[in-house]
Protein backbone atom coordinates (compact mmCIF):
# COMPACT_ATOMS: atom_id res chain seq x y z
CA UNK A 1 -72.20 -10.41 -40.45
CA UNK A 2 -69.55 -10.18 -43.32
CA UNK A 3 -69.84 -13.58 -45.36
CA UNK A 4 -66.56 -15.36 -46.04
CA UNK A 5 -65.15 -14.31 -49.56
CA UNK A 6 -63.04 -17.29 -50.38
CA UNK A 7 -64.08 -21.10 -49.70
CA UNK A 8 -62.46 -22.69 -46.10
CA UNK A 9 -58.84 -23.30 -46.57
CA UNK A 10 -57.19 -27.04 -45.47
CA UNK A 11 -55.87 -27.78 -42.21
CA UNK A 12 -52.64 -27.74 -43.40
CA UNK A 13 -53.31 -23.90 -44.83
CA UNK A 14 -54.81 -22.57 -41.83
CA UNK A 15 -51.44 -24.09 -39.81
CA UNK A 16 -48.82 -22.31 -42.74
CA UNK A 17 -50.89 -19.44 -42.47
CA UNK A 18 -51.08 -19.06 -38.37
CA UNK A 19 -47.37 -19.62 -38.01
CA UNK A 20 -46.09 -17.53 -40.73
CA UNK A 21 -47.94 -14.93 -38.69
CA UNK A 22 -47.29 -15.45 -35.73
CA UNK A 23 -44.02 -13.72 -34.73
CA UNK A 24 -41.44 -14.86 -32.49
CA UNK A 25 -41.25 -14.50 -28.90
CA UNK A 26 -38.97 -12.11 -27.53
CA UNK A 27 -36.35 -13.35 -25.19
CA UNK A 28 -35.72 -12.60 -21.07
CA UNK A 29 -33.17 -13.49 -18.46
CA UNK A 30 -34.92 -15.51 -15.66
CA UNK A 31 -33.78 -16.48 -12.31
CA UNK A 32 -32.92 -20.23 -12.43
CA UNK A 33 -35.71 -20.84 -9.95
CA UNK A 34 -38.28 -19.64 -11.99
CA UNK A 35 -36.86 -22.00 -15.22
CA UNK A 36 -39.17 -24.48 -15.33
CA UNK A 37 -41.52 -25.28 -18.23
CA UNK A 38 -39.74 -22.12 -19.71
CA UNK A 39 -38.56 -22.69 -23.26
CA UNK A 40 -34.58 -22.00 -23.79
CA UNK A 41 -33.07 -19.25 -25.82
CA UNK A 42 -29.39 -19.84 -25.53
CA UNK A 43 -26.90 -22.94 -26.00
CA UNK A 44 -25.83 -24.26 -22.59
CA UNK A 45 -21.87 -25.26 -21.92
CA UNK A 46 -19.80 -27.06 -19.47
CA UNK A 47 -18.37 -24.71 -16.73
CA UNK A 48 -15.79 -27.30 -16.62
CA UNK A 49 -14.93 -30.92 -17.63
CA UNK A 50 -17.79 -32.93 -16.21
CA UNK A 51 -17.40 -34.39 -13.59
CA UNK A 52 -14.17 -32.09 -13.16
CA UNK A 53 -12.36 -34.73 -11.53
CA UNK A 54 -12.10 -38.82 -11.50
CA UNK A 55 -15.14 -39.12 -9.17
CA UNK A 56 -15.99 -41.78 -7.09
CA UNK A 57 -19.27 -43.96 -7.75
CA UNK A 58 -19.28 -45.79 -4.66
CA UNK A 59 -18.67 -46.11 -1.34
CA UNK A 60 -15.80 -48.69 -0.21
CA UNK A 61 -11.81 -48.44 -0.46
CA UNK A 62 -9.74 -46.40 -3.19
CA UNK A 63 -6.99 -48.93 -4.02
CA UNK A 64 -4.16 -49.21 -6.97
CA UNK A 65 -5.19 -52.29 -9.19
CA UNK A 66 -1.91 -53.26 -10.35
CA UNK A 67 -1.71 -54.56 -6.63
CA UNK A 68 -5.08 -56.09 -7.24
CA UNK A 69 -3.46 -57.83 -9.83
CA UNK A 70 -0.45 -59.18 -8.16
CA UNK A 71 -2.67 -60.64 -5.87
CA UNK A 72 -2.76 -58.86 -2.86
CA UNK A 73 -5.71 -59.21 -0.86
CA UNK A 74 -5.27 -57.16 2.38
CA UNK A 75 -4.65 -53.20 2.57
CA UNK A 76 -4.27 -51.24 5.46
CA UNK A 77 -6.38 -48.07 5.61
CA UNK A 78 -4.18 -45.04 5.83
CA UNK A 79 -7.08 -42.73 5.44
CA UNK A 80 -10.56 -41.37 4.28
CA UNK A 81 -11.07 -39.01 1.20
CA UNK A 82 -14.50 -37.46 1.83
CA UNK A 83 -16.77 -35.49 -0.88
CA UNK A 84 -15.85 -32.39 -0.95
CA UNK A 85 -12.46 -32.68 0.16
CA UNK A 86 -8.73 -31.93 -1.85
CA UNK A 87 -7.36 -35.47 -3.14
CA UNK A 88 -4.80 -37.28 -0.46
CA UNK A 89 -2.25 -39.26 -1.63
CA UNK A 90 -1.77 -43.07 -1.40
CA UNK A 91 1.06 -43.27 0.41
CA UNK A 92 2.14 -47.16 -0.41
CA UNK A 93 0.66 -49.86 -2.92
CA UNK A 94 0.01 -52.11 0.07
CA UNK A 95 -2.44 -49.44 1.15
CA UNK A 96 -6.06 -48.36 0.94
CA UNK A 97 -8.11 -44.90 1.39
CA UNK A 98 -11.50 -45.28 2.24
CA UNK A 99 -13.85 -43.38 0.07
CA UNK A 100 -17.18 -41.87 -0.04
CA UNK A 101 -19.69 -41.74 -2.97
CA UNK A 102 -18.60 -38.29 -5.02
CA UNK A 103 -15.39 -37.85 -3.42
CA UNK A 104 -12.27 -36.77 -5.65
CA UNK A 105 -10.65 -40.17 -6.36
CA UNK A 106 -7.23 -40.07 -4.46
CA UNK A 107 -3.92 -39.28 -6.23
CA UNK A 108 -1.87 -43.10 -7.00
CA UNK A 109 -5.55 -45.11 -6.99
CA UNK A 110 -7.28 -46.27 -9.80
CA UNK A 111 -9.99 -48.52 -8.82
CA UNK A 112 -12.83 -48.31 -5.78
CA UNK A 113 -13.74 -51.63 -4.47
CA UNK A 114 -17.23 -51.42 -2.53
CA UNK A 115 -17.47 -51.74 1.67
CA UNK A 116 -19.88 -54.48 0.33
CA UNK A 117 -17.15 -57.12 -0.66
CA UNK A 118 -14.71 -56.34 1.93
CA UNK A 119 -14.18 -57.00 5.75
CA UNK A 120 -12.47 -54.63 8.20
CA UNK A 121 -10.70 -55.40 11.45
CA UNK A 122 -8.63 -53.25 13.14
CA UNK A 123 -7.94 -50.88 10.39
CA UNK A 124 -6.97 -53.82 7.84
CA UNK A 125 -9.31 -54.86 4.86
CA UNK A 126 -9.14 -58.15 3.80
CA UNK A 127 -10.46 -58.76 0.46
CA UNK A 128 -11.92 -62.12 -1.02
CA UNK A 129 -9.65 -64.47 -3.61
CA UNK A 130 -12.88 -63.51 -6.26
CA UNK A 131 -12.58 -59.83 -6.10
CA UNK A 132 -11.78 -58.27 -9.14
CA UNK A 133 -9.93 -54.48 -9.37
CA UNK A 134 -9.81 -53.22 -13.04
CA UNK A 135 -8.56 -49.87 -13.54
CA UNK A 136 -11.40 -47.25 -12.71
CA UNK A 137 -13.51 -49.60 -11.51
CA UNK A 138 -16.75 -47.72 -10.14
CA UNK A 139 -14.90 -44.38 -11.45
CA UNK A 140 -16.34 -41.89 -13.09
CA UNK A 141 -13.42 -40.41 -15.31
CA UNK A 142 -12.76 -36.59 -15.39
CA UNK A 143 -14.70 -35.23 -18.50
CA UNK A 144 -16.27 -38.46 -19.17
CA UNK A 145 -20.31 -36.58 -19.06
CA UNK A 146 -19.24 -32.96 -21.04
CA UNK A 147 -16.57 -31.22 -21.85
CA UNK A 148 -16.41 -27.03 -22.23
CA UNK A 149 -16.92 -25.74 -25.82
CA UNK A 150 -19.32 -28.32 -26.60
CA UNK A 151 -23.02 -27.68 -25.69
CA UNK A 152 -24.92 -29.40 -22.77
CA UNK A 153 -28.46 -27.84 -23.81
CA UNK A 154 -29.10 -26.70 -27.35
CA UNK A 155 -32.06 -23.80 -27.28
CA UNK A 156 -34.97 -24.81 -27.92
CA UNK A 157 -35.38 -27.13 -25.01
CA UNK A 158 -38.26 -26.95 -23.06
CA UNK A 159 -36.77 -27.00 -19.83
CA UNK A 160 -37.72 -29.86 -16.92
CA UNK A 161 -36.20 -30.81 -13.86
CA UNK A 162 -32.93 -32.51 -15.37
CA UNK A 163 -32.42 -29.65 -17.71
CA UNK A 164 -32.65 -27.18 -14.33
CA UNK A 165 -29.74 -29.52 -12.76
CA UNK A 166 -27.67 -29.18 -15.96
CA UNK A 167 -28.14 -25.30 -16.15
CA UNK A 168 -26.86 -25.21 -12.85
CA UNK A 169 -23.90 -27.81 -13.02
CA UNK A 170 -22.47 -25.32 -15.75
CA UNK A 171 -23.09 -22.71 -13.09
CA UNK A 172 -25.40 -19.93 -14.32
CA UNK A 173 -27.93 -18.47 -12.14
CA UNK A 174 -30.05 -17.19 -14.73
CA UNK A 175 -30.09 -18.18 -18.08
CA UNK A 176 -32.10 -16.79 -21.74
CA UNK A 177 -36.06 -17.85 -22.06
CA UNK A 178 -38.70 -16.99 -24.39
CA UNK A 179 -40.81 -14.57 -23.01
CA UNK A 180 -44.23 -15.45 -21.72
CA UNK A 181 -47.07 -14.22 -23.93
CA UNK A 182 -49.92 -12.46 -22.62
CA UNK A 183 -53.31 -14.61 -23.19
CA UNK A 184 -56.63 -13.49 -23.16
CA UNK A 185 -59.47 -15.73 -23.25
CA UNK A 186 -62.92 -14.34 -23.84
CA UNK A 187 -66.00 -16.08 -24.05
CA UNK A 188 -69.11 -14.38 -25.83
CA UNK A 189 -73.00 -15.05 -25.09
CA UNK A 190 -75.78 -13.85 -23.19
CA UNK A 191 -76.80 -17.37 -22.20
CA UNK A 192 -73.18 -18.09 -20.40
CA UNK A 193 -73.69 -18.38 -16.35
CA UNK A 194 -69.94 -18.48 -14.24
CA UNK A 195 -69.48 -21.74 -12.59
CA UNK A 196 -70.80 -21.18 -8.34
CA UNK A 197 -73.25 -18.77 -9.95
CA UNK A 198 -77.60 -19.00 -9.61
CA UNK A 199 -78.59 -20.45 -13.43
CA UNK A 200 -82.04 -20.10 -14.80
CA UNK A 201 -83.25 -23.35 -16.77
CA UNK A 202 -82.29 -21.41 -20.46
CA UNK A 203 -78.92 -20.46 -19.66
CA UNK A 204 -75.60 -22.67 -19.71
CA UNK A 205 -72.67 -22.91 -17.72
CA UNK A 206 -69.33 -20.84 -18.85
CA UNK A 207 -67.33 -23.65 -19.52
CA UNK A 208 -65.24 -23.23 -22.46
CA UNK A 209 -62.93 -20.58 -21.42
CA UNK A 210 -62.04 -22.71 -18.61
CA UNK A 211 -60.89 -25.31 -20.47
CA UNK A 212 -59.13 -22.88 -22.74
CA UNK A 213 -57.17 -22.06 -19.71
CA UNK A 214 -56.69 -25.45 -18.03
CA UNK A 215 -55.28 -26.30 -21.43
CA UNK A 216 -52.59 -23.35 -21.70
CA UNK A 217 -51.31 -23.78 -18.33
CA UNK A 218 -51.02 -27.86 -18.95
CA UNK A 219 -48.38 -26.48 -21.62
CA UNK A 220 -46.59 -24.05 -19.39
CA UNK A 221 -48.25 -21.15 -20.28
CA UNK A 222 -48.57 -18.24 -17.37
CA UNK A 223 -49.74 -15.37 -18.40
CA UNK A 224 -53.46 -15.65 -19.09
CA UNK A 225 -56.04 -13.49 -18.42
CA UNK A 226 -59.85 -14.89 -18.44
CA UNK A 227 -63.14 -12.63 -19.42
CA UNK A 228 -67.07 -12.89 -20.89
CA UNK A 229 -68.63 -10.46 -22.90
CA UNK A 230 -72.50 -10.60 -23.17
CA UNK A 231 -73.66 -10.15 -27.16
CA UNK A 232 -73.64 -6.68 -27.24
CA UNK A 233 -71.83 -5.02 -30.25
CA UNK A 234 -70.60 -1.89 -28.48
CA UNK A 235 -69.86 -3.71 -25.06
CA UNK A 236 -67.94 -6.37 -27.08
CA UNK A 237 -65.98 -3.47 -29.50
CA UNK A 238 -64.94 -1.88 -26.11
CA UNK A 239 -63.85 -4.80 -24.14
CA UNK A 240 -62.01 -5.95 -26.75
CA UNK A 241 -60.01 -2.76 -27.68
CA UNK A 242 -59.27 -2.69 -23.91
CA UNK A 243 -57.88 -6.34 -24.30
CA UNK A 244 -55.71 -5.91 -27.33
CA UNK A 245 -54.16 -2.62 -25.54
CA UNK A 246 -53.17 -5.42 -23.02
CA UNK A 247 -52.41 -9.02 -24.46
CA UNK A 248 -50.24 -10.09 -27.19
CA UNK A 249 -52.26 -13.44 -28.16
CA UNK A 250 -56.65 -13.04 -27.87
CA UNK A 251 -58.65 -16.07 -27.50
CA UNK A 252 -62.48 -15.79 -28.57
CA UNK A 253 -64.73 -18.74 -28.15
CA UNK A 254 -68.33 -18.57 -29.63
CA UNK A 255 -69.58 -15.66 -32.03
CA UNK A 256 -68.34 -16.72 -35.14
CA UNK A 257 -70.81 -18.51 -37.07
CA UNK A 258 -73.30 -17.41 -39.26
CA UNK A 259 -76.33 -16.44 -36.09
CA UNK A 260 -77.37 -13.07 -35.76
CA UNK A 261 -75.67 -12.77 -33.34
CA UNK A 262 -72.29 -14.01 -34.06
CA UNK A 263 -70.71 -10.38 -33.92
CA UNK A 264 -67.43 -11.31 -33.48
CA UNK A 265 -65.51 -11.09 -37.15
CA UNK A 266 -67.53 -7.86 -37.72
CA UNK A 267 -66.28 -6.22 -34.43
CA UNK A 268 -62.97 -7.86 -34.86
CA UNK A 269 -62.84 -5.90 -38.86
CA UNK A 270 -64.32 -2.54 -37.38
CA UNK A 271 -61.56 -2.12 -34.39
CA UNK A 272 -58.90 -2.65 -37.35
CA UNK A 273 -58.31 -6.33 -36.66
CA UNK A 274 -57.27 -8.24 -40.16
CA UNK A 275 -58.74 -11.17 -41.38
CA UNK A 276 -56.20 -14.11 -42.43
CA UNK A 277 -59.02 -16.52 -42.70
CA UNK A 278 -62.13 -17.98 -41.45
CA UNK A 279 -63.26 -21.02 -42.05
CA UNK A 280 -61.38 -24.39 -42.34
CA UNK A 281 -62.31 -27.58 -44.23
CA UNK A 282 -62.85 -29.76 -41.37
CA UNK A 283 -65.31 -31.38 -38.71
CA UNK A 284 -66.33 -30.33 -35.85
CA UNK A 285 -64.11 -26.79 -35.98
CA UNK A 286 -65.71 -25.33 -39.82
CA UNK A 287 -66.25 -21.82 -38.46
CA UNK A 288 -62.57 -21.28 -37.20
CA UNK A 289 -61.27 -17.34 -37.48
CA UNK A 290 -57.72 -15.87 -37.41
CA UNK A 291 -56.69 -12.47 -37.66
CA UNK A 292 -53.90 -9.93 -36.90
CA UNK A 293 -54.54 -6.78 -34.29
CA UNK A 294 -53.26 -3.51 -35.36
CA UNK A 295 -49.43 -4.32 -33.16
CA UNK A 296 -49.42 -7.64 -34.29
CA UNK A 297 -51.33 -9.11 -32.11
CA UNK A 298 -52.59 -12.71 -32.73
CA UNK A 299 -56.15 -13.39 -32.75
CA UNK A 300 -58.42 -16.52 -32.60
CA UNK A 301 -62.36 -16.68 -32.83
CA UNK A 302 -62.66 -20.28 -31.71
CA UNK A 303 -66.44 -22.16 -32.29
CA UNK A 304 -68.52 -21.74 -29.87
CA UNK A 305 -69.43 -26.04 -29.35
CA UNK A 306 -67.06 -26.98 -26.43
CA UNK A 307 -65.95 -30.08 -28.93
CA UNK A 308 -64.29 -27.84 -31.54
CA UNK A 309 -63.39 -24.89 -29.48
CA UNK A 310 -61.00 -27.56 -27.67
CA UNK A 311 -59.63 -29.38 -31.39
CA UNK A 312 -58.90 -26.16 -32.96
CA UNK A 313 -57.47 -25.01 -29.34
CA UNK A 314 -55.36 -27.97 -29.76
CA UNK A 315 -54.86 -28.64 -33.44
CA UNK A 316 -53.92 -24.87 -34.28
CA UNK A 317 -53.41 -22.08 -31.56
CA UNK A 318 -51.28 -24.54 -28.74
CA UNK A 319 -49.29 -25.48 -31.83
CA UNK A 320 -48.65 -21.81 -33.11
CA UNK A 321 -47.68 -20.91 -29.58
CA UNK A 322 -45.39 -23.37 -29.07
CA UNK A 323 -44.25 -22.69 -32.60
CA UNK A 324 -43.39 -19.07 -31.72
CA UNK A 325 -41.49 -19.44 -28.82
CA UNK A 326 -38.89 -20.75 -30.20
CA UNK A 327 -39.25 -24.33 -29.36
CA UNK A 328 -37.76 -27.41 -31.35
CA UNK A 329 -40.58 -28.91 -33.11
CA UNK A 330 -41.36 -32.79 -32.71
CA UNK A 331 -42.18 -34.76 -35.53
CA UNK A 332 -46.26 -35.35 -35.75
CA UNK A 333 -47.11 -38.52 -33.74
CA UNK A 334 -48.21 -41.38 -36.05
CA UNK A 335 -50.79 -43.87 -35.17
CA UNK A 336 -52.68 -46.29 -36.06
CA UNK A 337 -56.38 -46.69 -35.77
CA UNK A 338 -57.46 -49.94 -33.78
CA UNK A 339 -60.75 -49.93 -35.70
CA UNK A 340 -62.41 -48.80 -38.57
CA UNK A 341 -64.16 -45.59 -38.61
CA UNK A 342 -66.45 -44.11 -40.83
CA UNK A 343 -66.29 -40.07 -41.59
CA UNK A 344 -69.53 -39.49 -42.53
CA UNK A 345 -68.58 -36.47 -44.90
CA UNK A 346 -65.66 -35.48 -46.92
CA UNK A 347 -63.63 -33.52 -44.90
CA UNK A 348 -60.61 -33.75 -42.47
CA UNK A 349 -62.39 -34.80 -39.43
CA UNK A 350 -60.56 -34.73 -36.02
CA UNK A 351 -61.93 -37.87 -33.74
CA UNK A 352 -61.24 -38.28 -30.42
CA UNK A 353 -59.34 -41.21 -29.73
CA UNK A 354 -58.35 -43.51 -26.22
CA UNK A 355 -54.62 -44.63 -26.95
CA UNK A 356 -53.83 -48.23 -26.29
CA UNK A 357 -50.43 -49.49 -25.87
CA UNK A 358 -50.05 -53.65 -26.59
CA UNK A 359 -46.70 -55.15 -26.89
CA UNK A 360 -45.10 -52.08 -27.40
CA UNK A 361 -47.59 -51.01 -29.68
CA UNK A 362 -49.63 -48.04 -30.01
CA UNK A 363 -53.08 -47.67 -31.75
CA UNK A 364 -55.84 -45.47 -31.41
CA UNK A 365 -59.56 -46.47 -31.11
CA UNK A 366 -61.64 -43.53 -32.67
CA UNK A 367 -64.55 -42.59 -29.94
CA UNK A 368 -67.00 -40.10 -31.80
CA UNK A 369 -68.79 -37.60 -30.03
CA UNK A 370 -72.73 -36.80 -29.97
CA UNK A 371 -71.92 -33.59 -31.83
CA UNK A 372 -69.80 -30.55 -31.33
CA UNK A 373 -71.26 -30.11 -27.83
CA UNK A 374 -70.63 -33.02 -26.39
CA UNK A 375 -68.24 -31.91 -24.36
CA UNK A 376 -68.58 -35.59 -22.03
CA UNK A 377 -67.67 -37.33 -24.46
CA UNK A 378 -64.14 -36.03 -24.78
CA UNK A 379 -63.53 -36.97 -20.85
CA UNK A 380 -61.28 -40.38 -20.89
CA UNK A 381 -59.73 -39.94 -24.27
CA UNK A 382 -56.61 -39.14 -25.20
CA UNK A 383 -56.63 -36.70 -27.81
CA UNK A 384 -57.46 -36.66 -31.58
CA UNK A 385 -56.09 -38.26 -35.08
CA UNK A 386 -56.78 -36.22 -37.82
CA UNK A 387 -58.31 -37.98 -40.89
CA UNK A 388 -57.79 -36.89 -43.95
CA UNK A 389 -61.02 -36.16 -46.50
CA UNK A 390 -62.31 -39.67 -47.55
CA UNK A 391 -64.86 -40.69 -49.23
CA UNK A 392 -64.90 -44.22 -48.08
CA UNK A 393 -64.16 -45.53 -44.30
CA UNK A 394 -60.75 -46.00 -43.11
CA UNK A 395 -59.83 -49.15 -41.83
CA UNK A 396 -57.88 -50.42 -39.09
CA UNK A 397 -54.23 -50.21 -39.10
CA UNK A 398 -54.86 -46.65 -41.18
CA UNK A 399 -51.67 -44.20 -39.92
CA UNK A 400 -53.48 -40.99 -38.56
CA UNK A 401 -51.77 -38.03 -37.10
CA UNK A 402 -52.53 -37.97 -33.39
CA UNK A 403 -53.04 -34.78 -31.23
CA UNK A 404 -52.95 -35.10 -27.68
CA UNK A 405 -54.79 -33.15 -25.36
């Protein structure tokens, strides 16, 4: 296996270095039923003044408050304005229109009194001495949520259920996404066994990728394609021409250390795949590789321990993604650590953390794995802080950045 040539670059390198080449996702029209999760590629405007009319808010009687005011207390209902319906007109102050919730409020009313704090008896409301009737009481006002010309949705939104209801309030059917890109996850090993499958007492269960998956598809990610390759140089330089032909982002887990047979940078180099760098100043993750296919494509050789295959999974190629399609960036989380931890060496180390909330306030108690293969040890956490290289411990109340699973 080619030895590295330069000495492992920061965390903060390997990010620059994975979204400067990372290029940005191209952009499709999608049916607004297939919208959600999807990242937006377009501004999104009012149709129309929302609501487009002075809408109703409750159920009860449409009256005018100036009567109200000069103390009448008993209207006779000369109609009902339904939802849906053209405004009527109040035909006489001493009148009422009963109203239902998201009806157009009628024409010479300016104030909806609920059925709650009113009787009715033979068509006539009668109204308590306490009532109240300011103008637009329990009104929305025409224009009063959006107006047109002024943006709704900026792109960049990741889009969720109330984002779906605003795309269609301003009534498009289909609206500009980032397209999808194509994932393919491959683990490498002889000693992998698929999960249902007969395993002899040397071999381990394939495990990785599926978290790899699970993960991408927590994010919204669809397209994603799943494979193993035993340790075989020619079967892996095959198999992974065919998947580059195919996918636009390929995930490798295992086959990047320094083992005999850790083929995958040399493969990687001889089916024209370009190192960017391997190797990144941190623990667990060290043997981390990125590269370039010959179209572009975006490559990842991810350790093989389930521990770091799942931090740099989370710390570097989730973010990248995310990164490239266009989304609007959120500030790194900071929190603080509930107790003090000690790093052991002097590099960034990522520590799994359980987040507790008291009083409003977040911190973040550090639970260390057995190693880079305990994979149990990540179950019940949150995510991981980041620590900065240390020589000394770092105490409680130290600010960490936090990555979430």
């Amino acid at each position: 296996m080619t030895k590295p040539t330069s000495p492992p670059v920061t965390s903060e390198a390997a990010q620059r270095a994975i979204e400067s080449h990372w290029p940005a996702a191209p952009i499709e029209q999608r049916p607004l039923d297939q919208c959600i999760g999807q990242i937006l590629r377009q501004d999104v405007h009012a149709e129309r003044d929302n609501p487009p009319f002075d809408r109703v808010c409750m159920d009860g009687i449409a009256v005018n408050s100036m009567a109200l005011a000069r103390g009448r207390r008993r209207f006779t209902i000369e109609a009902m304005q339904a939802a849906g319906s053209p405004p009527l007109d109040l035909k006489g102050a001493e009148n009422a229109i009963e109203v239902m919730t998201g009806a157009v409020l009628p024409r010479g009313t300016d104030c909806v009194i609920p059925m709650e704090q009113y009787d009715v008896a033979d068509g006539v409301v009668s109204l308590g001495d306490d009532i109240q009737g300011t103008p637009y009481r329990n009104v929305q006002r025409r224009g009063e949520d959006s107006q047109p010309g002024v943006p709704m949705l900026k792109a960049g939104t990741r889009l969720g259920a109330p984002e779906i209801a605003v795309i269609a309030s301003a009534g498009l059917a289909s609206v500009a996404v980032s397209c999808q890109p194509n994932f393919m996850v491959v683990s490498t090993g002889d000693e992998l066994i698929e999960p249902g499958q007969p395993i002899a007492e040397h071999q381990i269960r394939r495990s990785n990728a599926h978290a790899i998956v699970a993960a991408l598809k927590a994010r919204g990610f669809e397209k994603i394609g799943n494979d193993h390759i035993v340790d075989n140089e020619v079967t892996l330089s095959e198999r992974l021409r065919q998947h580059l032909d195919r996918c636009d982002v390929l995930i490798l887990s295992g086959g990047v250390s320094k083992g005999k047979f850790d083929l995958v940078p040399k493969v990687l180099n001889n089916i024209g795949v370009r190192e960017v760098f391997y190797q990144v100043a941190q623990r667990p993750g060290l043997p981390l590789w990125f590269g370039v296919g010959p179209a572009g494509q975006i490559i990842f050789g991810l350790p093989g321990n389930p521990v770091a295959t799942l931090v740099c999974l989370t710390r570097y190629v989730i973010p990248g993604a995310v990164t490239a399609m266009a989304t609007r960036p959120n500030p790194p989380q900071q929190i603080a650590l509930a107790a003090t931890f000690s790093p052991g060496r002097q590099v960034a180390q990522f520590v799994p953390v359980t987040i507790t909330d008291a009083n409003g306030r977040m911190t973040a108690t550090p639970r260390a794995t057995n190693g880079p293969g305990d994979f149990l040890g990540l179950t019940g956490t949150d995510g991981f802080v980041e620590l900065p290289p240390r020589a000394g411990d770092f105490p409680a109340g130290f600010l960490a950045t936090l990555y979430r699973w």
